[in-house]
Protein backbone atom coordinates (compact mmCIF):
# COMPACT_ATOMS: atom_id res chain seq x y z
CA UNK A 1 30.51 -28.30 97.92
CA UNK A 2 34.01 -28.17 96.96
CA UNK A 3 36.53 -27.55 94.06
CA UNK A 4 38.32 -30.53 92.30
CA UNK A 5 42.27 -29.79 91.45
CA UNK A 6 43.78 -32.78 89.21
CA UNK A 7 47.88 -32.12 89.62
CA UNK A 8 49.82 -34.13 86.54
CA UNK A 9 48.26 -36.83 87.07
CA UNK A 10 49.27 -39.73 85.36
CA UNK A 11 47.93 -43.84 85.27
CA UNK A 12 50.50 -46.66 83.69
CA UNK A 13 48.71 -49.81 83.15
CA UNK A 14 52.14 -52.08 82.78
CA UNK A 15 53.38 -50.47 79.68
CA UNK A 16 50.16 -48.80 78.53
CA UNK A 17 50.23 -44.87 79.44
CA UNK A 18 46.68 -44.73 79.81
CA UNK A 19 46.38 -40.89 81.35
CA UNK A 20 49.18 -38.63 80.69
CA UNK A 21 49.86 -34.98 82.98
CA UNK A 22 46.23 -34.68 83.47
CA UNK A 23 46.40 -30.73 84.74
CA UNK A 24 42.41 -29.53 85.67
CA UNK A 25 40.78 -27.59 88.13
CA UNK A 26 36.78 -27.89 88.37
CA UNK A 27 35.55 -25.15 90.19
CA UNK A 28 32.92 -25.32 93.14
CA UNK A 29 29.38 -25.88 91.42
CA UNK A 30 30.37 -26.31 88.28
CA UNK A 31 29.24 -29.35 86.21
CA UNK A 32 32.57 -30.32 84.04
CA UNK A 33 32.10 -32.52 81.35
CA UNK A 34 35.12 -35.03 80.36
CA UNK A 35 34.49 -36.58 76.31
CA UNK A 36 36.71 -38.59 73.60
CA UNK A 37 36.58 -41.68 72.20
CA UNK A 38 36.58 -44.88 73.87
CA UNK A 39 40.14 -45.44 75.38
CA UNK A 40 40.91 -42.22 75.93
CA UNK A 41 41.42 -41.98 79.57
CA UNK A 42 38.29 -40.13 80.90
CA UNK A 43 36.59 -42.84 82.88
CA UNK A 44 40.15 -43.91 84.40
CA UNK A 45 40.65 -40.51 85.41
CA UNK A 46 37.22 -40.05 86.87
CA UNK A 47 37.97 -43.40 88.85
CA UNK A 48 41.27 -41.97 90.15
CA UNK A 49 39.08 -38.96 91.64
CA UNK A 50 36.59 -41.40 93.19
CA UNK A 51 39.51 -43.51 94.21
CA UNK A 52 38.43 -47.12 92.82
CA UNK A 53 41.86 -46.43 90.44
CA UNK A 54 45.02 -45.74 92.28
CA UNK A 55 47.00 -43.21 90.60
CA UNK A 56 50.86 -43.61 89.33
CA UNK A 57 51.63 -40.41 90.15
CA UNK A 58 50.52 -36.33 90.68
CA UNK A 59 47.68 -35.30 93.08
CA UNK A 60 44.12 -34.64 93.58
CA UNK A 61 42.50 -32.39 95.48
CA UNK A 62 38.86 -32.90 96.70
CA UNK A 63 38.44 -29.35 98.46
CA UNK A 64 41.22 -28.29 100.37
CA UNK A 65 42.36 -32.01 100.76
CA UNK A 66 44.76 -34.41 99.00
CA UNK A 67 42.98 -37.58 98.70
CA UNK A 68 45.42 -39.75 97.12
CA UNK A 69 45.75 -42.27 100.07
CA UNK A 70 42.11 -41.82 101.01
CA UNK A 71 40.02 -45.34 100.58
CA UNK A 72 36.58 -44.09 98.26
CA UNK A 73 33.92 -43.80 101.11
CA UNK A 74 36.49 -41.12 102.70
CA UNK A 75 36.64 -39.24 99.41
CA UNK A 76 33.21 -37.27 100.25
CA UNK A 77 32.35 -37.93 96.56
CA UNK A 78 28.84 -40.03 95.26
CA UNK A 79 29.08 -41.96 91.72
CA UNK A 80 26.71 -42.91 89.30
CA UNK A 81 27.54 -45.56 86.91
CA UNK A 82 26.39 -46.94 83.59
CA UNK A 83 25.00 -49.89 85.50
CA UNK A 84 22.56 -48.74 87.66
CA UNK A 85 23.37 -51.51 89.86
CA UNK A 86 20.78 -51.70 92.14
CA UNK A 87 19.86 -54.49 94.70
CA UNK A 88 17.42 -56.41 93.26
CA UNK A 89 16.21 -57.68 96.33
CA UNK A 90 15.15 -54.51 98.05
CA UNK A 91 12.33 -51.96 97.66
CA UNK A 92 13.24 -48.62 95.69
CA UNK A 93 13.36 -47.00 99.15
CA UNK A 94 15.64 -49.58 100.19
CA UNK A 95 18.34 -48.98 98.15
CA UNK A 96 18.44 -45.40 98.19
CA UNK A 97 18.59 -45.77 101.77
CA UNK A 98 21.20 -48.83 101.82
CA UNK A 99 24.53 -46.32 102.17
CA UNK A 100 23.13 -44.06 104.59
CA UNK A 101 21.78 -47.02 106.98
CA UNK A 102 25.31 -48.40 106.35
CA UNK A 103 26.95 -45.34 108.01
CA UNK A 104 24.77 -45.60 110.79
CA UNK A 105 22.23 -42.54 110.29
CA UNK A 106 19.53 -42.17 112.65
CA UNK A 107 15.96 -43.50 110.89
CA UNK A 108 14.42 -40.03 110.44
CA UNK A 109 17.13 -38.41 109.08
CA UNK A 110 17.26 -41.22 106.53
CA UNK A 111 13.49 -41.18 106.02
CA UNK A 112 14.02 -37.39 105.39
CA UNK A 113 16.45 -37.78 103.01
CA UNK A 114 15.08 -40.36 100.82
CA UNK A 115 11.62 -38.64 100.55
CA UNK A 116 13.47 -35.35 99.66
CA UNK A 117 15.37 -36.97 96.94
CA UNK A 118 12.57 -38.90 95.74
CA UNK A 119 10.69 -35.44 95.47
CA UNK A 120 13.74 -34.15 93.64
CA UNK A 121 13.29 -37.35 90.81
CA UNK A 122 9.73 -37.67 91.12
CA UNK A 123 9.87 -40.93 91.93
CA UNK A 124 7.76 -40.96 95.26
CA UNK A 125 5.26 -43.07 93.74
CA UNK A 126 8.12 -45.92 93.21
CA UNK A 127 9.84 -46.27 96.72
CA UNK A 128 7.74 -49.54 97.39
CA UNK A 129 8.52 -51.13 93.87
CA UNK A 130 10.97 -53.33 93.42
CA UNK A 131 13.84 -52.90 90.56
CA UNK A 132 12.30 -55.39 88.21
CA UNK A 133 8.50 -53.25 88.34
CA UNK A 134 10.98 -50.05 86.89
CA UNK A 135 11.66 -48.81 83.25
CA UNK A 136 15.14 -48.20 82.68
CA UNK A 137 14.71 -44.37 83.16
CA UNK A 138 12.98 -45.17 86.81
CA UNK A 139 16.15 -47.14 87.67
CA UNK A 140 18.77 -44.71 86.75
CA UNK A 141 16.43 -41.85 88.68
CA UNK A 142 17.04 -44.22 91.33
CA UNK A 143 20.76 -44.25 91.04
CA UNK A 144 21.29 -40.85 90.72
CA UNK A 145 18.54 -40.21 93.96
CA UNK A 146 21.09 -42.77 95.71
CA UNK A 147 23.58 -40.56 95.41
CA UNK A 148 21.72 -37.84 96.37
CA UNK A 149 20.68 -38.72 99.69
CA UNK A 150 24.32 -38.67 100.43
CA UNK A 151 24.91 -35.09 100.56
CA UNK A 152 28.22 -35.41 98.60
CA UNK A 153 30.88 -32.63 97.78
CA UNK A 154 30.78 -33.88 94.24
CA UNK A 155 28.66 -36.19 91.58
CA UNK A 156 30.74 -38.49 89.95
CA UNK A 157 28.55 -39.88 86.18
CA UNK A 158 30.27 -42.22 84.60
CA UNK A 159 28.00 -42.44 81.26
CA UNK A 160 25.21 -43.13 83.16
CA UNK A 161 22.49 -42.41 80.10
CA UNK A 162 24.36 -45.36 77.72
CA UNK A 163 21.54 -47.89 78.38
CA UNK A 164 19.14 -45.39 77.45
CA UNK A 165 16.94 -44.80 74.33
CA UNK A 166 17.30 -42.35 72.66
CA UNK A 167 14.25 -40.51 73.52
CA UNK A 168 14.99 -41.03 77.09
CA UNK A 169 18.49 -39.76 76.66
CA UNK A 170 17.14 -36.49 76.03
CA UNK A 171 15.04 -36.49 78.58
CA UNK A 172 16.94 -37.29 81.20
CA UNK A 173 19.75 -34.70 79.95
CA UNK A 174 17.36 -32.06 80.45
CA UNK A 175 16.53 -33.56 83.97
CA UNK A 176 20.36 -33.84 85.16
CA UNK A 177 20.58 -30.20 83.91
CA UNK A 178 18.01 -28.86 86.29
CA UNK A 179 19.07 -31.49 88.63
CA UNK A 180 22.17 -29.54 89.39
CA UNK A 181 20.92 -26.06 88.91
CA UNK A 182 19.18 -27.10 92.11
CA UNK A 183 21.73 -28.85 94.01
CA UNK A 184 24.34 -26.35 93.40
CA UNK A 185 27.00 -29.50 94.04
CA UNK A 186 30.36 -30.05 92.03
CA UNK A 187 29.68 -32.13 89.27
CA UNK A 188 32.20 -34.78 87.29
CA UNK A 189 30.26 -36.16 83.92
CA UNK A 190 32.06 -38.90 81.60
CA UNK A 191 30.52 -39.42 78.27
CA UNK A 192 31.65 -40.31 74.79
CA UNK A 193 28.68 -38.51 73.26
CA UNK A 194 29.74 -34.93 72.52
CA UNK A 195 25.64 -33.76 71.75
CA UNK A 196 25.32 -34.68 75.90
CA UNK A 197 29.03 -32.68 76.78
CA UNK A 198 27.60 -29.77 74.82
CA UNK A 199 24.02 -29.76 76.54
CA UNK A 200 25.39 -31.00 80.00
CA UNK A 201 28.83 -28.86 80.50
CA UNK A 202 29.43 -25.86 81.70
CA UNK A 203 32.89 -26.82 80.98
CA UNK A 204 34.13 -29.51 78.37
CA UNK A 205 37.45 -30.90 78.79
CA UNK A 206 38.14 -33.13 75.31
CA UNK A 207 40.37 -36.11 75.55
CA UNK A 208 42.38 -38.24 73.34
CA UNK A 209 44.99 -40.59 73.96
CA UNK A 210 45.19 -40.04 77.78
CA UNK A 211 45.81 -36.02 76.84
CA UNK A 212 43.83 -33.41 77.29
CA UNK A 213 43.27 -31.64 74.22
CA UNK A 214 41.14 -28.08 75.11
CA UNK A 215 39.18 -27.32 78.18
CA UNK A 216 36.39 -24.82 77.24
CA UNK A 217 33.06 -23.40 76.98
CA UNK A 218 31.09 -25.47 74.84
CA UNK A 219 30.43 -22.86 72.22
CA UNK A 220 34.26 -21.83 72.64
CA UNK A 221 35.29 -25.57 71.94
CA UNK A 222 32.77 -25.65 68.27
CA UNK A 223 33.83 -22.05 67.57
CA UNK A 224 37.79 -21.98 68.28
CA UNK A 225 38.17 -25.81 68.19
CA UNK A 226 42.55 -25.52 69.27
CA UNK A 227 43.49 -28.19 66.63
CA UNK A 228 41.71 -30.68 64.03
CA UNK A 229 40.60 -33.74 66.70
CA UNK A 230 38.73 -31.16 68.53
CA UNK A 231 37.15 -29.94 65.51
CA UNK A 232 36.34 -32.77 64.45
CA UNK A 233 35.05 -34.27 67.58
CA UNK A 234 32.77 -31.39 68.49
CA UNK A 235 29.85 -30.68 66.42
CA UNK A 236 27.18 -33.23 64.38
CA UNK A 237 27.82 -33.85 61.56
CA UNK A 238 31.03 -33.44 62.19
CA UNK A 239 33.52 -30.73 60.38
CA UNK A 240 34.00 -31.17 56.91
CA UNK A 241 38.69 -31.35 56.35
CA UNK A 242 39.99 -30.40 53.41
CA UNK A 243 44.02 -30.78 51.82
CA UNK A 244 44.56 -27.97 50.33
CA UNK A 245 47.80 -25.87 49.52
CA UNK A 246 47.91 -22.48 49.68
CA UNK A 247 48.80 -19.95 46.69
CA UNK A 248 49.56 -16.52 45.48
CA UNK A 249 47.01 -14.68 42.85
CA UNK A 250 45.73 -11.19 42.36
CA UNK A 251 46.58 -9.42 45.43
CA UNK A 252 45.68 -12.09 47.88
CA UNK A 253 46.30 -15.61 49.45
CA UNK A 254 44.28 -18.41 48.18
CA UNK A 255 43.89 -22.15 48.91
CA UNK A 256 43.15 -25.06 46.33
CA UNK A 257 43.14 -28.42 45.44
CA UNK A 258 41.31 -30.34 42.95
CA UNK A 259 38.17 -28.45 42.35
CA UNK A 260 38.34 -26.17 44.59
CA UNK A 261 40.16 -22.54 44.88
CA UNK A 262 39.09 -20.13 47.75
CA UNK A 263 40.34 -16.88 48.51
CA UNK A 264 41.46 -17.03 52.11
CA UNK A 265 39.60 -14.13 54.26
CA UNK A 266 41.70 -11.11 54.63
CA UNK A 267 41.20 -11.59 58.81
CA UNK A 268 43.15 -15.11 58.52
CA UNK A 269 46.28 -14.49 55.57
CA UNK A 270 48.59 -13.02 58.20
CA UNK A 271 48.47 -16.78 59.85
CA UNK A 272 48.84 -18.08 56.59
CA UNK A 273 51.26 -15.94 54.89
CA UNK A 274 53.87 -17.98 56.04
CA UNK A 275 52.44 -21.38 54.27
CA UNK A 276 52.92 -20.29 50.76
CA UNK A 277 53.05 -23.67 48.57
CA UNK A 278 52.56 -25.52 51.88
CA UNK A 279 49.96 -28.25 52.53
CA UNK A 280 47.11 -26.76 54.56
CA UNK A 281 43.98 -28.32 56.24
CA UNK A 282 40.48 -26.17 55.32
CA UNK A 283 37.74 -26.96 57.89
CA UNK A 284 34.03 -25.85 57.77
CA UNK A 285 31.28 -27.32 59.33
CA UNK A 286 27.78 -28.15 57.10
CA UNK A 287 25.94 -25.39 58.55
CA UNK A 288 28.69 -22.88 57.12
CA UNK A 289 28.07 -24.40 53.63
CA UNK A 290 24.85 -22.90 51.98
CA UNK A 291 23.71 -22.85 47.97
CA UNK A 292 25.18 -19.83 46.21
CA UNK A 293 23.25 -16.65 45.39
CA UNK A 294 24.10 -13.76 43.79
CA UNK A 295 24.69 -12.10 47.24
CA UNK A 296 27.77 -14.47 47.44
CA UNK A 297 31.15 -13.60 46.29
CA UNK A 298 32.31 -15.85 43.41
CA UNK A 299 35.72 -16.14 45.34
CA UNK A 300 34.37 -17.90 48.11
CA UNK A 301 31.63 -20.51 46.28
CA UNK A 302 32.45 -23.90 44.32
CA UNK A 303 30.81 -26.41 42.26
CA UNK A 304 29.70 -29.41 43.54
CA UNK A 305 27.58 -32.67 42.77
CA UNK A 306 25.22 -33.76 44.91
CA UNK A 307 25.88 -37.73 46.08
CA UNK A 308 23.22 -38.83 48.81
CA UNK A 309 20.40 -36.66 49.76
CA UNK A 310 19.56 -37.12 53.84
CA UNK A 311 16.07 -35.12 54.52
CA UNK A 312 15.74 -35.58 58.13
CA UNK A 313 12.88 -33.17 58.19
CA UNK A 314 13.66 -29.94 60.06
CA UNK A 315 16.79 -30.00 58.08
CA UNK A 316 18.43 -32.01 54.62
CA UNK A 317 22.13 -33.41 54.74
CA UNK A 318 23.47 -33.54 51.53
CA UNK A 319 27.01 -35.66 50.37
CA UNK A 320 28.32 -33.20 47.86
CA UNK A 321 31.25 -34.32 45.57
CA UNK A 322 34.15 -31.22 45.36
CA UNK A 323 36.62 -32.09 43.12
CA UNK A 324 37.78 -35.75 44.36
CA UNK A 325 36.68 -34.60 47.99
CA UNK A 326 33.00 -35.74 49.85
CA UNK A 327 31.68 -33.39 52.19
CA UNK A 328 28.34 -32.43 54.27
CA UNK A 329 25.97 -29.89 53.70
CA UNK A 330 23.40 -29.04 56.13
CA UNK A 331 20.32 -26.99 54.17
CA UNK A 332 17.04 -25.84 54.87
CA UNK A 333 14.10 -28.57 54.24
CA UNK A 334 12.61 -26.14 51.37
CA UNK A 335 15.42 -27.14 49.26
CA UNK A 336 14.95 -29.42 46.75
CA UNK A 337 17.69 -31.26 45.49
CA UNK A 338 18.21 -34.92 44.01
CA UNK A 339 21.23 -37.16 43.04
CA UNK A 340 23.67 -36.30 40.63
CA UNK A 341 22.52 -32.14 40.87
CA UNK A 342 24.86 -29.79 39.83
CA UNK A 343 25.02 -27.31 42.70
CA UNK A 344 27.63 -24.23 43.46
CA UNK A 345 28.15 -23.86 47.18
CA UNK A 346 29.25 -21.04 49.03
CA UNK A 347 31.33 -20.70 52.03
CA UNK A 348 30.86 -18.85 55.63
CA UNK A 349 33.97 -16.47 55.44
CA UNK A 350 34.02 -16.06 59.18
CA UNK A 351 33.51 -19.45 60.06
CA UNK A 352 36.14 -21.16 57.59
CA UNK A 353 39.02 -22.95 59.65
CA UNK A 354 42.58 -23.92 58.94
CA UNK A 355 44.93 -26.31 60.41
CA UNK A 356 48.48 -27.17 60.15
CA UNK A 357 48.85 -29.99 57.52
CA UNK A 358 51.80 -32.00 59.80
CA UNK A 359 50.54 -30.79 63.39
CA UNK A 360 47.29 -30.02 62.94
CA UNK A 361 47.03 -27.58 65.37
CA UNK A 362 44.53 -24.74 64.40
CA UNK A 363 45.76 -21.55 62.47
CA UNK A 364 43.41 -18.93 63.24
């Protein structure tokens, strides 16, 4: 097992900046999860730590060794790729054995340590089958048990559930999860889908542009999201943004726009104090949204219009017109709501976000 240390690490593709002063340090154990839209730079940076990239400049650390001029198979690391890419040729057994017969390991220890893998997947049943005779979800236990059998310091994934359904997604999330509560080995995951970096991670590092945007706890990244892509990025449905600007009245700090005027929560007008007649972005995410009761302070509800009723069945998204704005509303399934209802909404004081109109980094 060993600790990963990225070093501003940087990859120039001609004149395409592709991963920009990449600083991370993955402990030893812990399964860190890189996410962000396509072209962001997380599968070039987890190919710079397996070593198929070479790197334009900074250092990694596999351990307590630099590995920048080490070739891949000296890297200690085993990766799993979105193409299972087995040989189609050779038994199950075969080709989880293939690398270790390769490096010249003695037959039993190689029997050994395919069977133990095998146990591991439960694939024991499949060692004599052939690729072809396997569901998708057999082959990519078979990947992942050929890395296994290695022994590795640390798992590379690089999406290695996109082929999937999306039944067997889930499924094979929960087994990667147990997977490396019993391995206890250092694990590297690259995914665009933020549901799997919030099951998977015990870390998330978000991405965009080749930058790293917030490295956290998944409930720390959809609680105290650092600025409006990570906010945005990290929960589904995703955050509901709103331009408002922010005004004086009665003793208190308000924002507004058309249709809407909220008084800001006492907790967050010492951020905002400064922003008076400024642009602001509101953020709140659907489940922060509820219908109004009487409970609910008038200063913190709106009236809205429902546009396109979603009933999903444990829960109902609902497209609500505010003013000229659209947003989402997650509700329970016992509500019962059609197109073109009036409806007055009322907002989650502790959960309401705000973000800088021109930086949009957060302000809480």
């Amino acid at each position: 097992m060993a600790q990963v240390v990225l070093k501003d690490l940087n990859k120039m593709y001609d004149d395409v900046h592709a991963v920009k002063d990449v600083n991370l340090n993955i402990l030893d154990k812990e399964f860190v999860v890189l996410v962000g839209p396509s072209g962001c730079g997380k599968s070039t940076t987890l190919r710079m730590i397996a070593g198929l990239e070479e790197i334009t400049s900074g250092e990694i650390q596999i351990g307590n060794r630099v590995v920048n001029d080490l070739p891949p198979k000296d890297r200690d690391i085993a990766m799993v790729f979105q193409n299972y890419a087995l040989y189609p040729h050779m038994t199950v057994y075969d080709n989880m054995a293939f690398g270790l017969k390769m490096r010249k390991f003695p037959k039993a220890e190689i029997q050994k340590r395919v069977q133990d893998a095998a146990e591991i997947l439960g694939i024991q049943e499949l060692l004599k089958r052939k690729p072809r005779q396997l569901s998708g979800g057999q082959r990519q236990r078979v990947a992942v048990g050929r890395a296994i059998v290695r022994h590795p310091q640390v798992f590379l994934f690089d999406e290695p559930l996109s082929n999937l359904d999306a039944k067997l997604r889930v499924q094979m999330r929960v087994e990667l999860k147990r997977l490396h509560d019993r391995l206890e080995t250092t694990a590297i995951y690259v995914t665009h889908d933020q549901v799997e970096a919030m099951t998977l991670g015990d870390r998330v590092v978000v991405m965009k542009d080749g930058w790293i945007q917030q490295v956290g706890e998944p409930l720390e990244l959809y609680g105290r999201p650092r600025n409006r892509f990570v906010a945005g990025f990290i929960g589904s449905p995703a955050m509901n943004f709103i331009e408002t600007t922010v005004a004086d009245g009665a003793g208190a700090l308000w924002v507004e726009c058309a249709g809407l005027r909220l008084r800001v929560p006492a907790e967050r007008s010492a951020r905002l104090a400064g922003k008076r007649r400024q642009a602001v972005v509101l953020g709140i995410r659907p489940e922060d949204l509820h219908p109004a009761t009487a409970a609910d302070h008038a200063d913190l509800t709106c009236e809205a219009v429902v546009d396109v009723v979603e009933p999903l069945g444990s829960e109902i998204l609902l497209d609500v017109k505010v003013g000229t704005c659209v947003i989402v509303v997650r509700v329970d399934p016992t509500v019962r709501l059609r197109q073109h209802d009036k409806i007055r909404l009322a907002f989650n004081p502790e959960r309401i976000h705000f973000f800088d109109a021109k930086t949009e980094e957060s302000l809480q």
